[in-house]
Protein backbone atom coordinates (compact mmCIF):
# COMPACT_ATOMS: atom_id res chain seq x y z
CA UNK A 1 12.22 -22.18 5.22
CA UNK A 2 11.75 -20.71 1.43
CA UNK A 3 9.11 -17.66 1.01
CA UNK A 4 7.85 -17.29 -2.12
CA UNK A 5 7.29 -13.15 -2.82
CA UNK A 6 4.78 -12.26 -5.51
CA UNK A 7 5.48 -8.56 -7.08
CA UNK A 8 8.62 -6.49 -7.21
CA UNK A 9 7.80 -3.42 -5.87
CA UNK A 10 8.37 -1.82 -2.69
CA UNK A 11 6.45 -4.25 -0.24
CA UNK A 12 7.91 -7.12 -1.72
CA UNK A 13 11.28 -6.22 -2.26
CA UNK A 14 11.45 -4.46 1.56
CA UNK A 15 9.77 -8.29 2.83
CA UNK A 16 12.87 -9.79 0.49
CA UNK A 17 15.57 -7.52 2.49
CA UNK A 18 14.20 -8.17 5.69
CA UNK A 19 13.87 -12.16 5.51
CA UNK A 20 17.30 -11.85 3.94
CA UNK A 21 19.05 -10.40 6.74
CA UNK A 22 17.27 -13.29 8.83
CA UNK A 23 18.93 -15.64 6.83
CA UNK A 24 15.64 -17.10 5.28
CA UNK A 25 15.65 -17.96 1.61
CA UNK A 26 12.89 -16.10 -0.11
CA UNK A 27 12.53 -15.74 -4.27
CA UNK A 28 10.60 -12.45 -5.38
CA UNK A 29 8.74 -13.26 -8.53
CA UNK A 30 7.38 -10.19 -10.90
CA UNK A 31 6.22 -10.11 -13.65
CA UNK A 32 7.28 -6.93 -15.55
CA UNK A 33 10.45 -5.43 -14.21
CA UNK A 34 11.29 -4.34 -10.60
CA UNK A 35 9.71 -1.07 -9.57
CA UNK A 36 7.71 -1.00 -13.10
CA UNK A 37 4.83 0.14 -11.37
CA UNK A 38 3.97 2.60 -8.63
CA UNK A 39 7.14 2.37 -7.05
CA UNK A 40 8.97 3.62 -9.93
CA UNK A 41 6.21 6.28 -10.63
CA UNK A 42 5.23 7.99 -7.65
CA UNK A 43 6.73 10.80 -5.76
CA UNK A 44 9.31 9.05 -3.18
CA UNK A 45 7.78 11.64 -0.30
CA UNK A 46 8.26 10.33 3.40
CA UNK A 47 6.68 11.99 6.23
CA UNK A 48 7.08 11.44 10.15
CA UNK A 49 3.79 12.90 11.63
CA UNK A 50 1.18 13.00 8.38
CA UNK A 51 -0.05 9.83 9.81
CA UNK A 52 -0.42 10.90 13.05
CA UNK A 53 -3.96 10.12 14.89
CA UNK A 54 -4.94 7.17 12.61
CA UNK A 55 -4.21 3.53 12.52
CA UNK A 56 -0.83 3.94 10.40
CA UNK A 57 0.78 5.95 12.85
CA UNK A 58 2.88 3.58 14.62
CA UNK A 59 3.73 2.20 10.74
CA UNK A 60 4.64 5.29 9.47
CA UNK A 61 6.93 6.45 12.06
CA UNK A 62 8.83 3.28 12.48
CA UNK A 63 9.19 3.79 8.87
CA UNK A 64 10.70 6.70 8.60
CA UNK A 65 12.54 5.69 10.64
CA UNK A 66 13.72 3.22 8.79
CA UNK A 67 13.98 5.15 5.85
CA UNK A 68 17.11 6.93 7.66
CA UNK A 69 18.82 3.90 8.87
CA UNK A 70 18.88 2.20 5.37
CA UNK A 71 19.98 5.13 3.98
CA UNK A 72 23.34 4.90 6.31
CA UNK A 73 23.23 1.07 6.44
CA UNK A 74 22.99 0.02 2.65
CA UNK A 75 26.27 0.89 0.24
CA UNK A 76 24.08 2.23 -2.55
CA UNK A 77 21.93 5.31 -3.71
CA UNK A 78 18.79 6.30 -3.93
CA UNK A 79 18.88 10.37 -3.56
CA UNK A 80 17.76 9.93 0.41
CA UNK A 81 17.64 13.20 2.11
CA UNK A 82 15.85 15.58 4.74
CA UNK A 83 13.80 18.85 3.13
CA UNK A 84 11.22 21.54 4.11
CA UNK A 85 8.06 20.67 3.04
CA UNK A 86 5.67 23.83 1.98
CA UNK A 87 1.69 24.60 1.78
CA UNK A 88 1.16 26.55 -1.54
CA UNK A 89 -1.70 28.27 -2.86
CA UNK A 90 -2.52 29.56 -6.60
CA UNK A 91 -5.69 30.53 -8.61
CA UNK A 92 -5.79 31.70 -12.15
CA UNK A 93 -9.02 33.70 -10.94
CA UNK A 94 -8.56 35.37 -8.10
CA UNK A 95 -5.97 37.03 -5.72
CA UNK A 96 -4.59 34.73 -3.11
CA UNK A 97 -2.17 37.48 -1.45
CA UNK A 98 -4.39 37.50 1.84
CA UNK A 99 -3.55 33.39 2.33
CA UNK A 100 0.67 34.51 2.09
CA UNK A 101 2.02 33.57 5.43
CA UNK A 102 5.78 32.86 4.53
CA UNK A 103 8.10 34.00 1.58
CA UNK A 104 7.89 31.65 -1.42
CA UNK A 105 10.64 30.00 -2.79
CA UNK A 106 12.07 32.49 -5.91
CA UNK A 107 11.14 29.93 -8.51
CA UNK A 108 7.45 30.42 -7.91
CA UNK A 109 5.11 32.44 -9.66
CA UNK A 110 4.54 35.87 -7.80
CA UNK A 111 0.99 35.12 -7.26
CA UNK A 112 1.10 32.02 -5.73
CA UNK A 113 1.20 32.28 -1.84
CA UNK A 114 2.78 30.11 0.89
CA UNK A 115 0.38 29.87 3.80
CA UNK A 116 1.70 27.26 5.74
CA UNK A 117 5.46 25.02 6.23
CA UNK A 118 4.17 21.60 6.76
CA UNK A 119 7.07 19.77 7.27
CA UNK A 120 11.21 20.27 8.26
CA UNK A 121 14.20 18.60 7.59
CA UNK A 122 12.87 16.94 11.01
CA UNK A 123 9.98 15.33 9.99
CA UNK A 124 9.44 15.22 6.35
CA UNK A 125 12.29 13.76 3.52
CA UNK A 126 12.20 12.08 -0.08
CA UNK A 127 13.82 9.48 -1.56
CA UNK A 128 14.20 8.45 -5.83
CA UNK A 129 11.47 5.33 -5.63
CA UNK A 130 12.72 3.37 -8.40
CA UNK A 131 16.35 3.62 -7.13
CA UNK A 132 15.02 2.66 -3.57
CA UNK A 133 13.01 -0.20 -4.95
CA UNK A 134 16.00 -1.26 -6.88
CA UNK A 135 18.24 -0.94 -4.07
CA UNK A 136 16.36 -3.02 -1.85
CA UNK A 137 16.13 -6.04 -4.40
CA UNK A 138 19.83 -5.49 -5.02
CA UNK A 139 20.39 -5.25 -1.35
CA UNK A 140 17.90 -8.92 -1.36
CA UNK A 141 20.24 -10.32 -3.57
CA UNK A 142 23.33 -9.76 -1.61
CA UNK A 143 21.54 -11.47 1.54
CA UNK A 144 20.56 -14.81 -0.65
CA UNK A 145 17.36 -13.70 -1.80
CA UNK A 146 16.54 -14.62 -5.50
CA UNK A 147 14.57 -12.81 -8.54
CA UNK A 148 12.34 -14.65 -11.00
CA UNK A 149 10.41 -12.89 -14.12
CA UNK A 150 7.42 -14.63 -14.62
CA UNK A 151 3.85 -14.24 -14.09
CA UNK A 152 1.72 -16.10 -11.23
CA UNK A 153 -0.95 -17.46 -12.40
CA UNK A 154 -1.96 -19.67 -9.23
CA UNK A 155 -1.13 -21.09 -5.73
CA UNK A 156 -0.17 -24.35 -5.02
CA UNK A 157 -2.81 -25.77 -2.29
CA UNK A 158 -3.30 -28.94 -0.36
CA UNK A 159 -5.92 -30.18 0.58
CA UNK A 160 -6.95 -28.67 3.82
CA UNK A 161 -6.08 -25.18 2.39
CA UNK A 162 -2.52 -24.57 3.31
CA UNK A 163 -0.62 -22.71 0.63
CA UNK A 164 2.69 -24.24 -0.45
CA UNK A 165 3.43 -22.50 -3.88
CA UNK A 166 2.50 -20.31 -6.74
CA UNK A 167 2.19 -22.18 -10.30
CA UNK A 168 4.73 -19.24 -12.79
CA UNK A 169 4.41 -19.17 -16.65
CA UNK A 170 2.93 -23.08 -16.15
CA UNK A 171 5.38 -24.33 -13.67
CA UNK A 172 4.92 -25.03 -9.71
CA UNK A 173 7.57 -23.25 -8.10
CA UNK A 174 7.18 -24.64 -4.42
CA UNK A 175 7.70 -23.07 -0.70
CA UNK A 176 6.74 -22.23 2.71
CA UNK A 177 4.93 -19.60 2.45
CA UNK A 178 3.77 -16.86 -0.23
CA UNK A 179 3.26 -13.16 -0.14
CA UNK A 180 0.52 -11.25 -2.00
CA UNK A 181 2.43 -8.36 -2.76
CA UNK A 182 1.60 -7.09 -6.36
CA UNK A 183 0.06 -3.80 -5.74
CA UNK A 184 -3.47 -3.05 -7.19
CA UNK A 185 -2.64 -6.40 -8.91
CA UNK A 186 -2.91 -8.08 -6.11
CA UNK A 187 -6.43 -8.00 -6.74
CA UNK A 188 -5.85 -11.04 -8.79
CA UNK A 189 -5.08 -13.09 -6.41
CA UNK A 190 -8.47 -13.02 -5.49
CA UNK A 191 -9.12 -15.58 -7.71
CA UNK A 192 -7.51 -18.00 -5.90
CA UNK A 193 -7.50 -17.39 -2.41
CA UNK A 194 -10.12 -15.42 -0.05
CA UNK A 195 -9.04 -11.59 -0.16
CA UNK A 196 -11.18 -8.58 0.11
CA UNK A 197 -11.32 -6.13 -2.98
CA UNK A 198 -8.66 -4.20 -3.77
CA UNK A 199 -8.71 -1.11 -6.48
CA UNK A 200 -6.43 0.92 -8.06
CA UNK A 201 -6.48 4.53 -8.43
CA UNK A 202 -5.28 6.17 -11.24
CA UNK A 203 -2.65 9.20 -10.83
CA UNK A 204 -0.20 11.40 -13.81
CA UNK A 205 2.87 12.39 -13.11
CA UNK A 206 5.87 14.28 -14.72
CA UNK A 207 9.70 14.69 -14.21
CA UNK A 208 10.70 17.67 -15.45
CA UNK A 209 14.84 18.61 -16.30
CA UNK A 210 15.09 21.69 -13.41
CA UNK A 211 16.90 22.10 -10.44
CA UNK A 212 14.88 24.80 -8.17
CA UNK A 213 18.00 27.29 -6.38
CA UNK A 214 18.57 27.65 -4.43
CA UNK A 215 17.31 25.82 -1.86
CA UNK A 216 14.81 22.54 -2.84
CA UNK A 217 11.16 22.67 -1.16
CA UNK A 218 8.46 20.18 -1.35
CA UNK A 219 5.25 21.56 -2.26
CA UNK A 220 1.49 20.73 -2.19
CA UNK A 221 -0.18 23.00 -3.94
CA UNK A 222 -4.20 23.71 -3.71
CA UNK A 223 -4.70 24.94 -7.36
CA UNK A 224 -7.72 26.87 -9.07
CA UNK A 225 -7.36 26.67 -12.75
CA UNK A 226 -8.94 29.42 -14.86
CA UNK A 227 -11.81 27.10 -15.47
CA UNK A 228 -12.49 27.07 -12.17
CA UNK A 229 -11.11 23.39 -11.55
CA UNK A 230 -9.80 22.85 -8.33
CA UNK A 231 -6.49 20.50 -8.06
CA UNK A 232 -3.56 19.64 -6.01
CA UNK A 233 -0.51 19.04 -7.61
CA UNK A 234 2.54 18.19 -5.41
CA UNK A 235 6.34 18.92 -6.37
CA UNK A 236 9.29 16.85 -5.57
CA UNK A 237 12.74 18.17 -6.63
CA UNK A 238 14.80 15.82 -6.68
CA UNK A 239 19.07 15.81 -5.85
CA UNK A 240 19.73 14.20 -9.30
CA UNK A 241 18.36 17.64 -10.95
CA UNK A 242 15.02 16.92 -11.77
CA UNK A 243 11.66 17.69 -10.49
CA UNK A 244 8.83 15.50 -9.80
CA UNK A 245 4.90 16.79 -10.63
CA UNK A 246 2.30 14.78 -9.80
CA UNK A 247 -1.74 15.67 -9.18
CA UNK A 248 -4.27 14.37 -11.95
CA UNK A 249 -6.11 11.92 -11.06
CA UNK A 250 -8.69 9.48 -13.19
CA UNK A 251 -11.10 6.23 -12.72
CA UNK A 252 -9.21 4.13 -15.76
CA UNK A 253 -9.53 0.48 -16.14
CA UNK A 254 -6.50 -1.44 -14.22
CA UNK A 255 -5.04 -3.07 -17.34
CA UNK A 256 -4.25 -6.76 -16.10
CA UNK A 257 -0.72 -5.86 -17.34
CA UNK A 258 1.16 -3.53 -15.77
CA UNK A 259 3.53 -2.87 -18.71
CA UNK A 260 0.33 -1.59 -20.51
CA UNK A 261 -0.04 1.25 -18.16
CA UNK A 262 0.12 4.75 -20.28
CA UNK A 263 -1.23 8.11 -19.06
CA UNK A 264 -4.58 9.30 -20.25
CA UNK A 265 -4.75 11.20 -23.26
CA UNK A 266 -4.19 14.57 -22.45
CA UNK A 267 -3.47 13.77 -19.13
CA UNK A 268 -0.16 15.09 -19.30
CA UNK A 269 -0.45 18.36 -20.83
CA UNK A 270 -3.41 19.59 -18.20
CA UNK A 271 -0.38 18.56 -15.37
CA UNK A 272 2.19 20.85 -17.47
CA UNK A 273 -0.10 23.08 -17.63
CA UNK A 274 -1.20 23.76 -14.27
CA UNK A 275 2.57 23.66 -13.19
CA UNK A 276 3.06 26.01 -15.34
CA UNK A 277 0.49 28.38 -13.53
CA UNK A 278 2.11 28.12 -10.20
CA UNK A 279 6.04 27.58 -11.72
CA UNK A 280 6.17 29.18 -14.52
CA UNK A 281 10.03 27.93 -15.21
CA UNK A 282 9.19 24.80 -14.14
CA UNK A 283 6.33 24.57 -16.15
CA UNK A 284 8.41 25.47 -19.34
CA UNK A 285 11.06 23.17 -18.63
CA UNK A 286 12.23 20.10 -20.69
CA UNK A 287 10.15 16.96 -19.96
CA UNK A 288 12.17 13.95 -18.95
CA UNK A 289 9.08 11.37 -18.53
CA UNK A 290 4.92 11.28 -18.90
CA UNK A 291 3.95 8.74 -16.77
CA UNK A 292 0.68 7.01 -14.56
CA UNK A 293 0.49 4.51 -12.12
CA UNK A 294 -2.10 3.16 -9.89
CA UNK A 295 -2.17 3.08 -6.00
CA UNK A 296 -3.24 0.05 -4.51
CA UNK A 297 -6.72 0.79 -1.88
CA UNK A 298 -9.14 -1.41 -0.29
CA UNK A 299 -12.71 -0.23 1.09
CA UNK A 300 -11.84 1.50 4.53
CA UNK A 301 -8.41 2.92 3.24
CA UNK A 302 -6.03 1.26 5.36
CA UNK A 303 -3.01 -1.33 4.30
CA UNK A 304 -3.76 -4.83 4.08
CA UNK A 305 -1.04 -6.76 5.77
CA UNK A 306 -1.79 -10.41 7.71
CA UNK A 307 -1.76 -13.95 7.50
CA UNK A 308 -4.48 -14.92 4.92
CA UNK A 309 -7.44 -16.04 6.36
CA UNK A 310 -8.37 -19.68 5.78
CA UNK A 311 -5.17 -20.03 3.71
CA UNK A 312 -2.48 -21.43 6.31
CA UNK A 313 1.20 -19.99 4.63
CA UNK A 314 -0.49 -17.23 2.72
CA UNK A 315 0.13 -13.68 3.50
CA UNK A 316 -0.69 -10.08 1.67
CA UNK A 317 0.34 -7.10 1.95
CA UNK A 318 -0.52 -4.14 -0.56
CA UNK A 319 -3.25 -1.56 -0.43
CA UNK A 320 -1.01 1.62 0.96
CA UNK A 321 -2.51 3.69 -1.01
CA UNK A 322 -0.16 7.45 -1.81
CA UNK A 323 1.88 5.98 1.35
CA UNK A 324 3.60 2.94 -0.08
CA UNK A 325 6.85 4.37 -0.66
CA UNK A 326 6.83 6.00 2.79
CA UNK A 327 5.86 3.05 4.58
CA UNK A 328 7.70 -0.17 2.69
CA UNK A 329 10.47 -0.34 5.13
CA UNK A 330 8.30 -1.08 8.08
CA UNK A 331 6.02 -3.35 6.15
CA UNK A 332 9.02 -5.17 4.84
CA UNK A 333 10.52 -5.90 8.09
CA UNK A 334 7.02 -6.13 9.99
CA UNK A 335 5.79 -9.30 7.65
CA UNK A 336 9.35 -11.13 8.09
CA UNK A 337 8.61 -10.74 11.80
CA UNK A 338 5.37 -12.35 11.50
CA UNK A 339 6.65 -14.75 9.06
CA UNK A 340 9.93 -16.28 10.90
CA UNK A 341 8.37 -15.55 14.24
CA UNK A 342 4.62 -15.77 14.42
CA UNK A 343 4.10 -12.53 14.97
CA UNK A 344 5.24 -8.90 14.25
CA UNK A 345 7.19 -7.15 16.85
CA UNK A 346 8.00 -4.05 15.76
CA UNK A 347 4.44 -2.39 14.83
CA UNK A 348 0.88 -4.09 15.36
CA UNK A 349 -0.56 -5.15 12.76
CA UNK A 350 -3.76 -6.01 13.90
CA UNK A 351 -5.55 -2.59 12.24
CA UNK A 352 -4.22 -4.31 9.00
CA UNK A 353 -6.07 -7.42 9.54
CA UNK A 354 -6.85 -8.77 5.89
CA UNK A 355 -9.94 -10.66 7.99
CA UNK A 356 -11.63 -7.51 9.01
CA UNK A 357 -13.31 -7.29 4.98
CA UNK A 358 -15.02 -9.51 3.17
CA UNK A 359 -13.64 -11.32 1.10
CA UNK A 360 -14.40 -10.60 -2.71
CA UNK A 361 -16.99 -13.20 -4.28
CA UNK A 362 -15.90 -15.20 -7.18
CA UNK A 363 -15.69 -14.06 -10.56
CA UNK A 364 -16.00 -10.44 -9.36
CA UNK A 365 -12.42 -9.41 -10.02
CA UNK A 366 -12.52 -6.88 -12.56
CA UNK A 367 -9.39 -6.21 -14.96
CA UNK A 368 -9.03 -4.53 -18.14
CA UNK A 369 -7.79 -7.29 -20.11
């Protein structure tokens, strides 16, 4: 059996690891780099329980799960370990002393209050995403897997509909079965097979040179600006002595390239600058990398994972949304389950159902070119 994986992030790469360790050849194919895209961009925050009471629970926790046992299994590094997670709030306006509930961490601004602990070294952890990503393909590679750079441009169908390829840079590169897997990109693949609409959403980030001591929290941080803009910026520091700031979103274009993916103009320095409110050090710190991405979404906000209806040897499986990271693992190993075996064992997939949208009409996928 030979699986063909489209996109190099981490769905496809955690698919690659898990049909590795089966023993089934599989080839990811992607177009710009491994982990070019959201899952070297976002925050690398994993959470137990923040799914809890919705159709990703079962998902998530396997996955974290997960998380834990790679991080003991595979010989490599990707900055895996356990922290308190915090509730902060801060306003440039007004006093926020009365929402103080626990001491804040000494690198904080005086005025900005900790009101709740949201997660422990029990339930919540982070990982680097683009050394996770990378260590998965790596870890691929070592089981048989293979990596092509190219871009897909097509399937390969016969006549009744069954998917047995992808066409790459011109060229049929044949198989089994394929895996949508490109992110918000996937979107594209729209045009040739019958998937529902899938969006990206547009987020800024920032990885600052600082080290918070003496013990590292994650934060989410409600935020009023002095303008009276309300925001939530969440903080990541990270073992490798940097910290992670993300929180500004926008509705941008998806460019059909992700290479061509820059932050909005003055994107950036609003982010620095509300850090800066809450952090003050933090804020002033050296900055190590500007950066956006794009989450993949579909219309009723849950992951798209399944067989491809009317497309026998298709599958997808994108549209995590700010829980990609967190929940890769699980959707890795859950789609080589359904793949070698007819069915996932490990977590039900049948809330992920690519079937339960409609499928998006033709010549409505819309890409900034």
């Amino acid at each position: 059996m030979r699986v063909l994986i489209c996109g190099g992030g981490v769905i496809g790469t955690s698919i690659a690891y898990f049909l590795s360790r089966r023993g089934i050849e599989c080839t990811v194919i992607e177009r710009t780099g491994i982990a070019n895209a959201a899952s070297g961009k976002s925050g690398g925050f994993l959470a137990l329980d923040w799914c809890d009471g919705s159709p990703v629970e079962a998902l998530a926790r396997r996955s974290f799960a997960l998380h834990a046992e790679l991080a003991g299994r595979i010989d490599d590094e990707w900055g895996y370990r356990r922290l308190d997670t915090l509730g902060v709030v801060s306003s440039a306006r007004r006093d926020v002393g009365f929402y103080r509930k626990l001491a804040a961490p000494e690198w904080l601004a005086g005025s900005a209050a900790v009101h709740a602990r949201l997660g422990t070294a029990e339930t919540t952890a982070q990982v680097d995403p683009a050394a996770f990503t990378g260590a998965m393909m790596r870890a691929a590679l070592t089981g048989g897997a293979r990596l092509t750079i190219g871009t897909v441009s097509g399937v390969v169908q016969e006549a009744d509909g069954a998917v047995r390829g992808v066409v790459v840079d011109g060229q049929e590169l044949t198989g089994d079965a394929v895996v949508i897997a490109m992110g918000p990109w996937s979107v594209l693949a729209s045009r040739w097979l019958p998937l529902p609409a899938i969006y990206g959403l547009k987020g800024h980030s920032l990885v600052f040179r600082y080290a918070p001591e003496p013990v590292p929290h994650a934060l989410f941080v409600e935020l009023e600006t002095g303008g009276g803009t309300i925001a939530s910026p969440e903080v990541m520091p990270r073992p490798d002595g940097t910290t992670y700031v993300c929180g500004l979103s926008s509705e941008q274009p998806l460019p059909v390239d992700p290479a061509a993916v820059v932050p909005d103009e003055g994107g950036c320095d609003r982010l620095r600058a509300m850090t800066a409110q809450f952090a003050p050090a933090l804020g002033g710190a050296d900055v190590l990398a500007e950066q956006a991405c794009y989450r993949p979404v579909v219309e009723d906000g849950l992951p798209l994972i399944g067989a491809v209806p009317g497309a026998p040897g298709a599958y997808v499986a994108t549209a995590h949304s700010v829980w990609g990271m967190l929940n890769g693992p699980a959707t890795g190993e859950a789609v080589a389950e359904l793949i070698a075996e007819g069915e996932a064992r490990t977590v039900d997939l049948a809330p992920f159902d690519p079937a339960r949208l409609a499928p998006l009409a033709a010549g409505a996928v819309r890409v900034e070119v």
